[in-house]
PDB file of N, CA and C in Angstrom:
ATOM      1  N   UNK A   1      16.088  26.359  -4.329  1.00  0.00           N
ATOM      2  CA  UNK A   1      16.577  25.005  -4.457  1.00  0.00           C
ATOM      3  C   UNK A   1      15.449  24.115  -4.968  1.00  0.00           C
ATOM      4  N   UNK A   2      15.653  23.436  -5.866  1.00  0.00           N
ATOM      5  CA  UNK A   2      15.154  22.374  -6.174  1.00  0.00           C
ATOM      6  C   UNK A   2      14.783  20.970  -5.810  1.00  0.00           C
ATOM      7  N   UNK A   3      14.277  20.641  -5.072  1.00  0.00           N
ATOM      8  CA  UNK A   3      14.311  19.045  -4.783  1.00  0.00           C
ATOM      9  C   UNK A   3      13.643  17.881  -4.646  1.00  0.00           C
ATOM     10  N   UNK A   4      14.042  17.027  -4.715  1.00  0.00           N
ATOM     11  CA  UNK A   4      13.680  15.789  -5.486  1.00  0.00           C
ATOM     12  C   UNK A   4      12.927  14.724  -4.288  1.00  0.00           C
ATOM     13  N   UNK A   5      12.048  14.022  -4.393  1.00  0.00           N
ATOM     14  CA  UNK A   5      11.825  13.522  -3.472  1.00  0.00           C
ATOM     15  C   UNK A   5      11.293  11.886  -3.619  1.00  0.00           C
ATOM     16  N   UNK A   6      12.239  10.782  -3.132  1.00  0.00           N
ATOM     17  CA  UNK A   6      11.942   9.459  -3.574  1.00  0.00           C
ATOM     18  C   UNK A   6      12.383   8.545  -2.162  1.00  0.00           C
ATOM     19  N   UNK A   7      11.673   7.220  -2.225  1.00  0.00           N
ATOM     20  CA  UNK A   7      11.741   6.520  -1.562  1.00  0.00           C
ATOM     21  C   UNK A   7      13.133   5.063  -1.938  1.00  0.00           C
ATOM     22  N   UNK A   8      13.463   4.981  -0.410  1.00  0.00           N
ATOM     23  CA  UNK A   8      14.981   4.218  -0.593  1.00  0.00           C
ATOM     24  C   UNK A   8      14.765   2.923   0.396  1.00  0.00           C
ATOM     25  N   UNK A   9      14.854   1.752  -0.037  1.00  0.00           N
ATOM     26  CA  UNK A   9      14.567   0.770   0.311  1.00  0.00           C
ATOM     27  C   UNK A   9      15.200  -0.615   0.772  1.00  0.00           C
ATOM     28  N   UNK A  10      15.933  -0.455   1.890  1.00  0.00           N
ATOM     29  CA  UNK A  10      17.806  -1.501   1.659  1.00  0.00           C
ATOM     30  C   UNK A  10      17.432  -2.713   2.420  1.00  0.00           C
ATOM     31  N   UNK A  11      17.722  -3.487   1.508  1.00  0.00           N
ATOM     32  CA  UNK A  11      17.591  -5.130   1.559  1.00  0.00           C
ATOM     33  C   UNK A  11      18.326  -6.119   2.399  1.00  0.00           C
ATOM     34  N   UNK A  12      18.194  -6.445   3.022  1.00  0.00           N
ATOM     35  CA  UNK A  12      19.318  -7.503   3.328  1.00  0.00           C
ATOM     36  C   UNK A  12      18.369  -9.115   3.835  1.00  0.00           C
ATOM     37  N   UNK A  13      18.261  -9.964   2.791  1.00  0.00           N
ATOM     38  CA  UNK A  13      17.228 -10.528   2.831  1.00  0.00           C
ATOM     39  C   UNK A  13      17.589 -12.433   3.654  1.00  0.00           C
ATOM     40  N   UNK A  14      17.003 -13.236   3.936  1.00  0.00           N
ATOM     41  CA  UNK A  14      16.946 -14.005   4.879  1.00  0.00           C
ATOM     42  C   UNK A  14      17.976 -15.028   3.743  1.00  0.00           C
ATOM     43  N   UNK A  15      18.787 -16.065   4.163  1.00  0.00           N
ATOM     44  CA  UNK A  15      19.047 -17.583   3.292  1.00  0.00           C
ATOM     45  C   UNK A  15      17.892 -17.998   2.867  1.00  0.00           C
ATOM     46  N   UNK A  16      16.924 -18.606   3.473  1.00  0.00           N
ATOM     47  CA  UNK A  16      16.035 -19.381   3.392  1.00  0.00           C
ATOM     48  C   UNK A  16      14.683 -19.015   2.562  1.00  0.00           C
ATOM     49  N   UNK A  17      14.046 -19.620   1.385  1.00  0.00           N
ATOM     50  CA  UNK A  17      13.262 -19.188   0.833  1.00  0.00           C
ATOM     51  C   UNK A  17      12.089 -18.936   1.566  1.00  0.00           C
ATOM     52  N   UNK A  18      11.900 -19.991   2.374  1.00  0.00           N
ATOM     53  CA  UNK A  18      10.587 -19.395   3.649  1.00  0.00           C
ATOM     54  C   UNK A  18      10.815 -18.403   4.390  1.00  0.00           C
ATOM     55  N   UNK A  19      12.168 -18.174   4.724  1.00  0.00           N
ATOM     56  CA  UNK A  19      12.236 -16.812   5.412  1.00  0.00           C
ATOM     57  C   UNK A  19      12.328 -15.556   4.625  1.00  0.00           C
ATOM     58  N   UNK A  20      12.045 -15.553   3.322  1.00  0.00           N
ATOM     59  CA  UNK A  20      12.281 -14.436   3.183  1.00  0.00           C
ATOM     60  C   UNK A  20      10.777 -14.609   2.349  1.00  0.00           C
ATOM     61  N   UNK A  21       9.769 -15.083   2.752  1.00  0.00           N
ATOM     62  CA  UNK A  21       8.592 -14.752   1.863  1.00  0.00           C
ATOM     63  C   UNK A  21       8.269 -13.874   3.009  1.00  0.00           C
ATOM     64  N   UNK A  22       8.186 -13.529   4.111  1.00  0.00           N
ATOM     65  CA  UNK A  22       7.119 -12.181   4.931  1.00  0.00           C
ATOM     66  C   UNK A  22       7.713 -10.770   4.355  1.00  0.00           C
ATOM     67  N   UNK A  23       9.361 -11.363   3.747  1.00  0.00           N
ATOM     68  CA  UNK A  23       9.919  -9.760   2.847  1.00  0.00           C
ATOM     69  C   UNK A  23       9.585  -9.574   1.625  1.00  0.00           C
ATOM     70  N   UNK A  24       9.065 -10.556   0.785  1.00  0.00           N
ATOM     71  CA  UNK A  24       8.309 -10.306  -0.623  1.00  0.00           C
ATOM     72  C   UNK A  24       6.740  -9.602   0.120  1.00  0.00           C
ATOM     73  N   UNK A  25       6.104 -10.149   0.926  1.00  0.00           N
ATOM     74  CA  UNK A  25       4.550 -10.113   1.185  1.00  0.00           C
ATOM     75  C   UNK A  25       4.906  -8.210   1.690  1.00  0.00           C
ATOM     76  N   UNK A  26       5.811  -7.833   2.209  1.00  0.00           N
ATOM     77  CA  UNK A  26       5.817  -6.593   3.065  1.00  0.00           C
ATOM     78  C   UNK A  26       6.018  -5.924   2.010  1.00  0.00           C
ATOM     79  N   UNK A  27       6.847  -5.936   0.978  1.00  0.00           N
ATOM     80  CA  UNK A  27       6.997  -5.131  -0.126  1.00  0.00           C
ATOM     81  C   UNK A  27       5.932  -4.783  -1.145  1.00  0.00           C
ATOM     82  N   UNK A  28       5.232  -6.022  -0.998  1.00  0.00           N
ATOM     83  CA  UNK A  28       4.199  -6.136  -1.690  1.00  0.00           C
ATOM     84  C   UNK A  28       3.017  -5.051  -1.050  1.00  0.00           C
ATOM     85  N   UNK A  29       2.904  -5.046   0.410  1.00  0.00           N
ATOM     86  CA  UNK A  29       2.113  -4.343   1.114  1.00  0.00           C
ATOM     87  C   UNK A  29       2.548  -2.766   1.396  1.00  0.00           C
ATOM     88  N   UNK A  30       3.631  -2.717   0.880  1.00  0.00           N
ATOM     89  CA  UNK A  30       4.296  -1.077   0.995  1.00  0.00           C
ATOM     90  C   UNK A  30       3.697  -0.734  -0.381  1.00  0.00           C
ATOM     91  N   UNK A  31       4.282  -1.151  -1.555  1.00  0.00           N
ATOM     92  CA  UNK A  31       3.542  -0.704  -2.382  1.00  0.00           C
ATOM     93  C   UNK A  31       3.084   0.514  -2.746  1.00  0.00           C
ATOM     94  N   UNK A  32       1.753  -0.096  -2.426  1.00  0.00           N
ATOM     95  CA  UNK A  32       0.260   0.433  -2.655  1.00  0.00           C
ATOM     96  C   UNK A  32       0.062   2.452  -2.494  1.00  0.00           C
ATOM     97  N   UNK A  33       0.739   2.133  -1.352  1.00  0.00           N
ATOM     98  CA  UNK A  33       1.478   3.500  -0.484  1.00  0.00           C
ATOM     99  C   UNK A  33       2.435   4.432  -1.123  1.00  0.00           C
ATOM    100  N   UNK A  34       3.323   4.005  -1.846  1.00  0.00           N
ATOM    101  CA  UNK A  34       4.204   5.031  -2.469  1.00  0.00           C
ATOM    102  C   UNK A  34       3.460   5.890  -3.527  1.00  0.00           C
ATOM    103  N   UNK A  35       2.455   5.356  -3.947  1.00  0.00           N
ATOM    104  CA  UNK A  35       1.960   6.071  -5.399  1.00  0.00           C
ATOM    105  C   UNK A  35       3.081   6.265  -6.586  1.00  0.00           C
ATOM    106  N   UNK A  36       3.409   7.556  -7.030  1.00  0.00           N
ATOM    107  CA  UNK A  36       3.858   7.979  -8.286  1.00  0.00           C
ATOM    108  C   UNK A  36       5.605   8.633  -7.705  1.00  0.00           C
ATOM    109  N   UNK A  37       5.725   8.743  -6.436  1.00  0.00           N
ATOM    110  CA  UNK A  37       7.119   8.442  -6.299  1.00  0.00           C
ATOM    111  C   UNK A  37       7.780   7.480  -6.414  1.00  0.00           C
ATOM    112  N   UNK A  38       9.188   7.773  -6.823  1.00  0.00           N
ATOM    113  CA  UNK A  38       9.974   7.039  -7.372  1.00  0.00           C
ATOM    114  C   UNK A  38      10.297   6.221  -5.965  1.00  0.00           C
ATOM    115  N   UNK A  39      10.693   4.815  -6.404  1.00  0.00           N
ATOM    116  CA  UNK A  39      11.154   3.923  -5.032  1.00  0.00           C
ATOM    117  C   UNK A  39      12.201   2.877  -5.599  1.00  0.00           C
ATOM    118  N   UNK A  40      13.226   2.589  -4.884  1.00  0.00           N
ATOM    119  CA  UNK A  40      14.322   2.165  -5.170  1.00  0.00           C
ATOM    120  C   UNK A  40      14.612   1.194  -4.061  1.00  0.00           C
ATOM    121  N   UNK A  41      14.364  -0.230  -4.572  1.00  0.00           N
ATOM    122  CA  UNK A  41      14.492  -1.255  -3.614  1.00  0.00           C
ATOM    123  C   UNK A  41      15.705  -2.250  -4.053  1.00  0.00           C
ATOM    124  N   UNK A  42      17.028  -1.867  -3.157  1.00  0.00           N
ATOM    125  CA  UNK A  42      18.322  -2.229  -3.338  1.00  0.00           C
ATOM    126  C   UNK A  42      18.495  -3.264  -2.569  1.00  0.00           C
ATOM    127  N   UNK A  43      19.555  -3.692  -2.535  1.00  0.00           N
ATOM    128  CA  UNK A  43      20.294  -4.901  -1.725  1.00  0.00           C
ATOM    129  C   UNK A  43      20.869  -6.235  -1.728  1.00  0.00           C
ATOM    130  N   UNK A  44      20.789  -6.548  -0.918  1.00  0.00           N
ATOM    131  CA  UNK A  44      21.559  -8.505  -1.158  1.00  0.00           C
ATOM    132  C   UNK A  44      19.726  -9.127  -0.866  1.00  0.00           C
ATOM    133  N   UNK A  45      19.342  -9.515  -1.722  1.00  0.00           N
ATOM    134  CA  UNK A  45      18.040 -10.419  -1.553  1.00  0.00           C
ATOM    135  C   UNK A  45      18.139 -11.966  -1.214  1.00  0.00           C
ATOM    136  N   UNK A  46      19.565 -12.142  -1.268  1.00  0.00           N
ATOM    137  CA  UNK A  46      19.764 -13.858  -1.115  1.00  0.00           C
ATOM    138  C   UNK A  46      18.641 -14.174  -2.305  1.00  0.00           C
ATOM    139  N   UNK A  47      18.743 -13.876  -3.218  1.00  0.00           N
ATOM    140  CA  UNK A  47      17.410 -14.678  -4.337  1.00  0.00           C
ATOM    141  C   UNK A  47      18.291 -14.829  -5.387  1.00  0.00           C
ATOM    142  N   UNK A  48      18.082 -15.558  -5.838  1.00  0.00           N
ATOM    143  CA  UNK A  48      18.140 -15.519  -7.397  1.00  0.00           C
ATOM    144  C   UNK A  48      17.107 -16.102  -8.774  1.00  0.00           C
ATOM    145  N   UNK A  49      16.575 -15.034  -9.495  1.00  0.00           N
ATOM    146  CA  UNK A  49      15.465 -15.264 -10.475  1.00  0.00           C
ATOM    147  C   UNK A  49      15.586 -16.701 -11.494  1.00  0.00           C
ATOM    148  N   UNK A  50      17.054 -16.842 -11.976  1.00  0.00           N
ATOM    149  CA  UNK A  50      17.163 -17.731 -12.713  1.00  0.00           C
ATOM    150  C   UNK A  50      18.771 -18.478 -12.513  1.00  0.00           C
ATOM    151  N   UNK A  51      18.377 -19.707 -12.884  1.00  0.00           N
ATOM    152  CA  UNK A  51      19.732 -21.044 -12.966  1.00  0.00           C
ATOM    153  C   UNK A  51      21.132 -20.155 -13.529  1.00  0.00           C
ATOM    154  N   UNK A  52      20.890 -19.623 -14.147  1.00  0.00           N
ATOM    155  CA  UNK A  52      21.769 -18.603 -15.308  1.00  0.00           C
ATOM    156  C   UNK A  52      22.483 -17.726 -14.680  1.00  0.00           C
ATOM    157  N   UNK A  53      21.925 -17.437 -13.699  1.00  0.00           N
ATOM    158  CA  UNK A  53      22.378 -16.544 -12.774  1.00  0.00           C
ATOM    159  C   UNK A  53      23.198 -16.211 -11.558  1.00  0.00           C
ATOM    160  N   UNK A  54      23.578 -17.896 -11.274  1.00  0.00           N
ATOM    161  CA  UNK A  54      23.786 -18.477 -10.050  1.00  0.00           C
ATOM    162  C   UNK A  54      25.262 -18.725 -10.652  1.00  0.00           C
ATOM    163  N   UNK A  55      26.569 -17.944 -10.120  1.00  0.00           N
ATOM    164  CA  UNK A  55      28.233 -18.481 -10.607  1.00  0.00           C
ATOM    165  C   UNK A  55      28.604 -19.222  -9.581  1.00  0.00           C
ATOM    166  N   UNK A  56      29.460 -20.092 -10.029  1.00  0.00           N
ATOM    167  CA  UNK A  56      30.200 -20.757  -9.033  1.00  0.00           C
ATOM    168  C   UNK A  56      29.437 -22.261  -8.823  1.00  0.00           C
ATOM    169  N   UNK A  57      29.093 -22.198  -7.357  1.00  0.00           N
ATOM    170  CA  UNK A  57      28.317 -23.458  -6.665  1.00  0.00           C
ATOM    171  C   UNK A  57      26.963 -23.439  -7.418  1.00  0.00           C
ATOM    172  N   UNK A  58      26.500 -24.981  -7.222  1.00  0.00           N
ATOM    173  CA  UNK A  58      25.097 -25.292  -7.797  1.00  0.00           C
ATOM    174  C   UNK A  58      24.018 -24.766  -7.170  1.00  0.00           C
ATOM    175  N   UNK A  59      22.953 -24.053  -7.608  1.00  0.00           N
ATOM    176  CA  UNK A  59      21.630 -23.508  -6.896  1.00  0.00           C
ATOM    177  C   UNK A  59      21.269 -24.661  -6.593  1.00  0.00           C
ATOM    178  N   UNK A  60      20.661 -24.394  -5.117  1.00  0.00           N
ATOM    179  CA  UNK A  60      19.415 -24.918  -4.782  1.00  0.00           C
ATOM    180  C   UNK A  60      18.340 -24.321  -4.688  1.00  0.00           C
ATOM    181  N   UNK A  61      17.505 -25.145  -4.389  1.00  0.00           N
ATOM    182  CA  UNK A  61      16.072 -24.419  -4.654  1.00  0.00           C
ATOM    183  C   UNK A  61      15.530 -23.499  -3.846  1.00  0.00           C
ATOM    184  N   UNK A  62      16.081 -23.434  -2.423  1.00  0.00           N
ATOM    185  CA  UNK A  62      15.972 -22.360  -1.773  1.00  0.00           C
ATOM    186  C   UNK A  62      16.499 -21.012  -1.698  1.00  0.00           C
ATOM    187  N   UNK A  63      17.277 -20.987  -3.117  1.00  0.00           N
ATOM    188  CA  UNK A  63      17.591 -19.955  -3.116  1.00  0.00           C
ATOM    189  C   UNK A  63      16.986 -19.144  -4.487  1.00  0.00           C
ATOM    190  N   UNK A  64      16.171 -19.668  -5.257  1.00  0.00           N
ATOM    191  CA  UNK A  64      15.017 -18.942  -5.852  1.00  0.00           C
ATOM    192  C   UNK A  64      14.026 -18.885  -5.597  1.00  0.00           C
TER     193      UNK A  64
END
């Protein structure tokens, strides 16, 4: 058998832009650690990168 071996990473991230910076800083600090395996960091981040991105209701700023 063959097999494959990667890291899986499931999100479920805070409303609040302050609450969810200790989950950017931790990801940031896992990192370092995975090396050259593959890692796959999924989920609901409550974020959104850009205005463009946001359907429906108006972004606020806590949610980028």
């Amino acid at each position: 058998m063959n097999s494959k071996q990667f890291y899986l990473t499931c999100i479920y991230g805070f409303n609040g832009r302050e609450e969810r910076e200790p989950l950017w800083a931790a990801l940031q600090s896992i990192s370092p650690h995975i090396g050259q395996v593959p890692w796959c960091v999924a989920g609901d981040f409550n974020a959104v990168m850009n205005k463009q991105d946001r359907l429906g209701a108006a972004i606020r700023w806590s949610e980028m």
